[in-house]
N, C-alpha and C. Protein backbone atom coordinates (compact mmCIF):
# COMPACT_ATOMS: atom_id res chain seq x y z
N UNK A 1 100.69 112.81 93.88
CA UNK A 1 99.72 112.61 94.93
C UNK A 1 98.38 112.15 94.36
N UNK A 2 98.10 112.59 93.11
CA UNK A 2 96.88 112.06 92.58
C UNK A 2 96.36 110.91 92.09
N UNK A 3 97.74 110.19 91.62
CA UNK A 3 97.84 108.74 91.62
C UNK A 3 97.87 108.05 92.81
N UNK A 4 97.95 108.54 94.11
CA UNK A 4 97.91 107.85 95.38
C UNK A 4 96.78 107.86 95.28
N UNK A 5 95.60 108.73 95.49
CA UNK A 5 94.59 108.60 95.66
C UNK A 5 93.32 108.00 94.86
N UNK A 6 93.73 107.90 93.58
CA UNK A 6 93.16 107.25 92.74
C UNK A 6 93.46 105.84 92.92
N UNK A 7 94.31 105.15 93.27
CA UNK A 7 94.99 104.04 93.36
C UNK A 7 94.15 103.56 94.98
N UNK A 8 94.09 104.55 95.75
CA UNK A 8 93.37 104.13 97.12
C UNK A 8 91.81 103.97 96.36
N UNK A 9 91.26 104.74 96.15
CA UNK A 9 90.07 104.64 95.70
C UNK A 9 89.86 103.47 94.97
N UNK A 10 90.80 102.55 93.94
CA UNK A 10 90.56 101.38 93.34
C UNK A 10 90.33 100.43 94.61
N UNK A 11 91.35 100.33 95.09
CA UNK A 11 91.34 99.47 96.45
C UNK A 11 89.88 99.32 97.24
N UNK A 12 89.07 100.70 97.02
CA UNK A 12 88.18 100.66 98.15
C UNK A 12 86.93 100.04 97.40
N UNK A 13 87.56 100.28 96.27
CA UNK A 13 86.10 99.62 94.60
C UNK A 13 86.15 98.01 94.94
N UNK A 14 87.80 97.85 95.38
CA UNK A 14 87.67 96.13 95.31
C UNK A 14 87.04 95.84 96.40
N UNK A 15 87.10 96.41 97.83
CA UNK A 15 86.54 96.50 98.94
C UNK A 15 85.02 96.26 98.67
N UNK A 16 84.45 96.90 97.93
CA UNK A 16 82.80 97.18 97.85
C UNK A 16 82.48 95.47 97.31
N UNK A 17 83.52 94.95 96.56
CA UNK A 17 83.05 93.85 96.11
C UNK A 17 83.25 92.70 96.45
N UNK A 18 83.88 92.70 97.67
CA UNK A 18 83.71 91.48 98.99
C UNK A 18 82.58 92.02 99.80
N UNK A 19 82.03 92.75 99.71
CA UNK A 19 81.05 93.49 100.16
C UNK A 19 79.44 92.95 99.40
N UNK A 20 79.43 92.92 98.27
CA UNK A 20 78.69 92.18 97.87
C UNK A 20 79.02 90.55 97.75
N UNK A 21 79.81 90.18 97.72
CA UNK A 21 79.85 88.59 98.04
C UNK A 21 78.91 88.54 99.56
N UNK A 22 79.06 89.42 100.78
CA UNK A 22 78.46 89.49 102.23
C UNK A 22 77.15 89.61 101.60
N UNK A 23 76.56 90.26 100.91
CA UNK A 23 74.92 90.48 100.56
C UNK A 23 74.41 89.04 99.93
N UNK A 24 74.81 88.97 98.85
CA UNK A 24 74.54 87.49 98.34
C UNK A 24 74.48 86.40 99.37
N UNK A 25 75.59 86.06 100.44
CA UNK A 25 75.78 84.78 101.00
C UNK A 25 75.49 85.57 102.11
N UNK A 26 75.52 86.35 102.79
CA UNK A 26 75.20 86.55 104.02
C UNK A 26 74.36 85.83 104.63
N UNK A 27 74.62 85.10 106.22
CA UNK A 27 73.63 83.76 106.71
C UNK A 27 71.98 84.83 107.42
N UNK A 28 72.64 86.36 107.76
CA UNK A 28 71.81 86.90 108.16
C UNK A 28 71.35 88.13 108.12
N UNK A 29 70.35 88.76 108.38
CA UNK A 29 69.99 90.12 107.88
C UNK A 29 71.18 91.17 108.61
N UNK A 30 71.40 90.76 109.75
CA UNK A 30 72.49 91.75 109.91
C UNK A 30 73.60 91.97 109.30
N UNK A 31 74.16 90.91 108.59
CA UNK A 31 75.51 90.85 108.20
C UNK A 31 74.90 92.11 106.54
N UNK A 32 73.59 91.78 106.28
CA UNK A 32 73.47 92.16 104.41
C UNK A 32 73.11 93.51 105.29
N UNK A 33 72.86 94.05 106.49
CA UNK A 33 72.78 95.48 106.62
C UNK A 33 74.00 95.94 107.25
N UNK A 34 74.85 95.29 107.45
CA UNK A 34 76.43 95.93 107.88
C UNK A 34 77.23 96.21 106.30
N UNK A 35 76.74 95.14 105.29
CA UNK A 35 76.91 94.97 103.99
C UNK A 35 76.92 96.24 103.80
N UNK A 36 75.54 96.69 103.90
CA UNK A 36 75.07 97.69 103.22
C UNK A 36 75.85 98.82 103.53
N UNK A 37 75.78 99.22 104.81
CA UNK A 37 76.31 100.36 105.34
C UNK A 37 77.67 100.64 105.03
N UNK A 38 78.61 99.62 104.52
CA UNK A 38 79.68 99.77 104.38
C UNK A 38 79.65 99.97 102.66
N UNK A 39 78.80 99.92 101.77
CA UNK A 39 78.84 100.37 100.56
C UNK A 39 78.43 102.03 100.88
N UNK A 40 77.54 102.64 101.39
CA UNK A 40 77.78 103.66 102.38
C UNK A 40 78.83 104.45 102.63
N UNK A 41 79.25 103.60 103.28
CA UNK A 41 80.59 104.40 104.18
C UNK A 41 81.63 104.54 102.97
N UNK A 42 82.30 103.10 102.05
CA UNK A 42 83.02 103.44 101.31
C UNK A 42 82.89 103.99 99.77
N UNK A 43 81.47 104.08 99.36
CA UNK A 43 80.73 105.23 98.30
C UNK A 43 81.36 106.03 98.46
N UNK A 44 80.90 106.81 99.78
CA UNK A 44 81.69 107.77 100.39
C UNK A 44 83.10 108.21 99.88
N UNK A 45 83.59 107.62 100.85
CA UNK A 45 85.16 107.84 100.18
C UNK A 45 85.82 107.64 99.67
N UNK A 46 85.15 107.19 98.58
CA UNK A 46 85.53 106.74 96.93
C UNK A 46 85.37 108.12 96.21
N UNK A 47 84.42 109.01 96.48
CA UNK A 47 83.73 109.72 95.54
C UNK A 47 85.02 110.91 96.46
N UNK A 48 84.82 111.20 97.46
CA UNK A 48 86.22 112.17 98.38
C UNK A 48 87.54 111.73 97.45
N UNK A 49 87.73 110.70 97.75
CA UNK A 49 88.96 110.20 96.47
C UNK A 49 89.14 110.74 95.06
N UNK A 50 88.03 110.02 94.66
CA UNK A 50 88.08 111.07 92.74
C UNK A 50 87.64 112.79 93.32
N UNK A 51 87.21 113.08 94.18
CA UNK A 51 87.36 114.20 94.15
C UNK A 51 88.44 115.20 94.16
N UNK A 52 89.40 114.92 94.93
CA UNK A 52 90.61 115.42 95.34
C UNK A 52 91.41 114.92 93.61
N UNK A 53 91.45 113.52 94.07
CA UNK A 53 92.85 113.09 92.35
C UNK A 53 92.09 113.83 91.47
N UNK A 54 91.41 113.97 90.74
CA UNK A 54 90.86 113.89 89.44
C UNK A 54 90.55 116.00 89.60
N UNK A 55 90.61 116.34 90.85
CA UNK A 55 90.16 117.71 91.11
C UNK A 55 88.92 118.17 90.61
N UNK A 56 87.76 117.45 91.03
CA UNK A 56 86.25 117.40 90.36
C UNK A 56 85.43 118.02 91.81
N UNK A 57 85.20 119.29 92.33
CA UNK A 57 84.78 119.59 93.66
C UNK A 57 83.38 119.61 93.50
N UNK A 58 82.48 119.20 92.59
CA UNK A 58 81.30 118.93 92.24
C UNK A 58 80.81 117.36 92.79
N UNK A 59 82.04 116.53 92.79
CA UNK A 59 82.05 115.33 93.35
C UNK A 59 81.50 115.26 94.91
N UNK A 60 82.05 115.99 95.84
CA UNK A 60 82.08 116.35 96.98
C UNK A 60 80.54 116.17 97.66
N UNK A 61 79.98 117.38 96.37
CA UNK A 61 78.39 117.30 96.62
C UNK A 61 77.72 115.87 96.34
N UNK A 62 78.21 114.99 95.26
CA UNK A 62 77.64 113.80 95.19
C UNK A 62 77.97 112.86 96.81
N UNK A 63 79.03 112.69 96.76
CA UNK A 63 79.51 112.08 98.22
C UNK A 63 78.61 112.48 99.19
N UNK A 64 78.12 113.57 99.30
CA UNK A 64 76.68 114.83 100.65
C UNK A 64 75.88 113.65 100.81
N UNK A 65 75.60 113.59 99.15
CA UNK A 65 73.97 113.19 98.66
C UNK A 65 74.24 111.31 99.56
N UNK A 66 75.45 110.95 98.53
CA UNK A 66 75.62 109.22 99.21
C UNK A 66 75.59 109.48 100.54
N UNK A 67 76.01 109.97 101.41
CA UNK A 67 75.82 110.16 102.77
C UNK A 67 74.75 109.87 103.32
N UNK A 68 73.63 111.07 102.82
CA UNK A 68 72.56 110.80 103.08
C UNK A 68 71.54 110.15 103.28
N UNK A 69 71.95 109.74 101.82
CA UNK A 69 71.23 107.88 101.67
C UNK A 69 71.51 107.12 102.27
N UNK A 70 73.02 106.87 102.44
CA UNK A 70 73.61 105.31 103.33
C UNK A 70 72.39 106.22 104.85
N UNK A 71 72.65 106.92 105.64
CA UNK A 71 71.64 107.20 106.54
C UNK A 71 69.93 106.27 106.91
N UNK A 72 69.24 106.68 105.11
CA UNK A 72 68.08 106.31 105.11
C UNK A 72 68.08 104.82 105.28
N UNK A 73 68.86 104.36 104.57
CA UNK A 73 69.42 102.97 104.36
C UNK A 73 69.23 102.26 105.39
N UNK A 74 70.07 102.84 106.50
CA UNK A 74 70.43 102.18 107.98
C UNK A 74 69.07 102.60 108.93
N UNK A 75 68.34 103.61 108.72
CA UNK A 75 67.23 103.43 109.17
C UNK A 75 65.82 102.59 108.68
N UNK A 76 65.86 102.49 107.21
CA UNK A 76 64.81 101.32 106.52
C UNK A 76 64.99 100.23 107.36
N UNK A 77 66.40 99.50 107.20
CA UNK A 77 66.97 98.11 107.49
C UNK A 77 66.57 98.22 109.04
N UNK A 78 66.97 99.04 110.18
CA UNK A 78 66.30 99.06 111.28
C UNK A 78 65.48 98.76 111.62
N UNK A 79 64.16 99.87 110.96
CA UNK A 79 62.85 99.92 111.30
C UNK A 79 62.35 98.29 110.50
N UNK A 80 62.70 97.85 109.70
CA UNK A 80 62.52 96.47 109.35
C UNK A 80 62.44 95.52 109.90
N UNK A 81 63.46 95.43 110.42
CA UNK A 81 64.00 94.32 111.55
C UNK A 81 63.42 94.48 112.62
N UNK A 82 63.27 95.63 113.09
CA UNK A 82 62.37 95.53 114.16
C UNK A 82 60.87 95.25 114.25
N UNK A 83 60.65 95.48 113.47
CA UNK A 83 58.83 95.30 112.85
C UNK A 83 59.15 93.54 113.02
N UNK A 84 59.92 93.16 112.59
CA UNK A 84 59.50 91.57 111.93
C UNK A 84 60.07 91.13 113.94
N UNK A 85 61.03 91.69 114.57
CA UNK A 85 61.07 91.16 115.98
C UNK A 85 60.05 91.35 116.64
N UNK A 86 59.21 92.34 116.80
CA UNK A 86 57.92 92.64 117.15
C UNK A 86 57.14 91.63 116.88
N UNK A 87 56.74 91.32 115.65
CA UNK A 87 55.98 90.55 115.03
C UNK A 87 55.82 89.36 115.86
N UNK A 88 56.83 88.80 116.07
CA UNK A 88 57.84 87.10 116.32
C UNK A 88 57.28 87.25 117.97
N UNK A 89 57.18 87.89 118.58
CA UNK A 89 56.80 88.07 120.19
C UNK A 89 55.30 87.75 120.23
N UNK A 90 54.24 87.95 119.21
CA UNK A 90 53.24 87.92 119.38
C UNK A 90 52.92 86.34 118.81
């Protein structure tokens, strides 16, 4: 079972890196903050992954912490975007 999950977790590593191809070429800020959120989301359960295969429950707490951040993340990129739509009205 631990090789399943380690083996999912590679998958989700390759995932992160069509993920950055979207940041680089992305035509628009939304696409590099959906980008984002999804390095986020699958940080996430990459780190749940080596947690379980590898049996590291210290991991768990790192995954808390990425959580958290992808959060701040999606509110920076928000409050951003909206400042600069604001802006554009005046």
């Amino acid at each position: 079972m631990a090789e399943l999950t380690l083996a999912v977790a590679a998958l989700l590593l390759l995932n992160i890196g069509a993920g950055l191809v979207r940041v680089a070429r992305g035509p628009t800020p939304a696409d590099r903050m959906l980008a984002a959120q999804l390095f986020g989301t699958t940080g996430v359960a990459v780190l749940l992954l080596l947690a379980e295969g590898m049996g590291s429950p210290p991991l768990r707490y790192v995954a808390l912490v990425f959580a958290l951040l992808a959060v701040v993340l999606a509110l920076t990129f928000a409050e951003r975007g909206w400042t600069v739509a604001d802006e554009d009205d005046r």
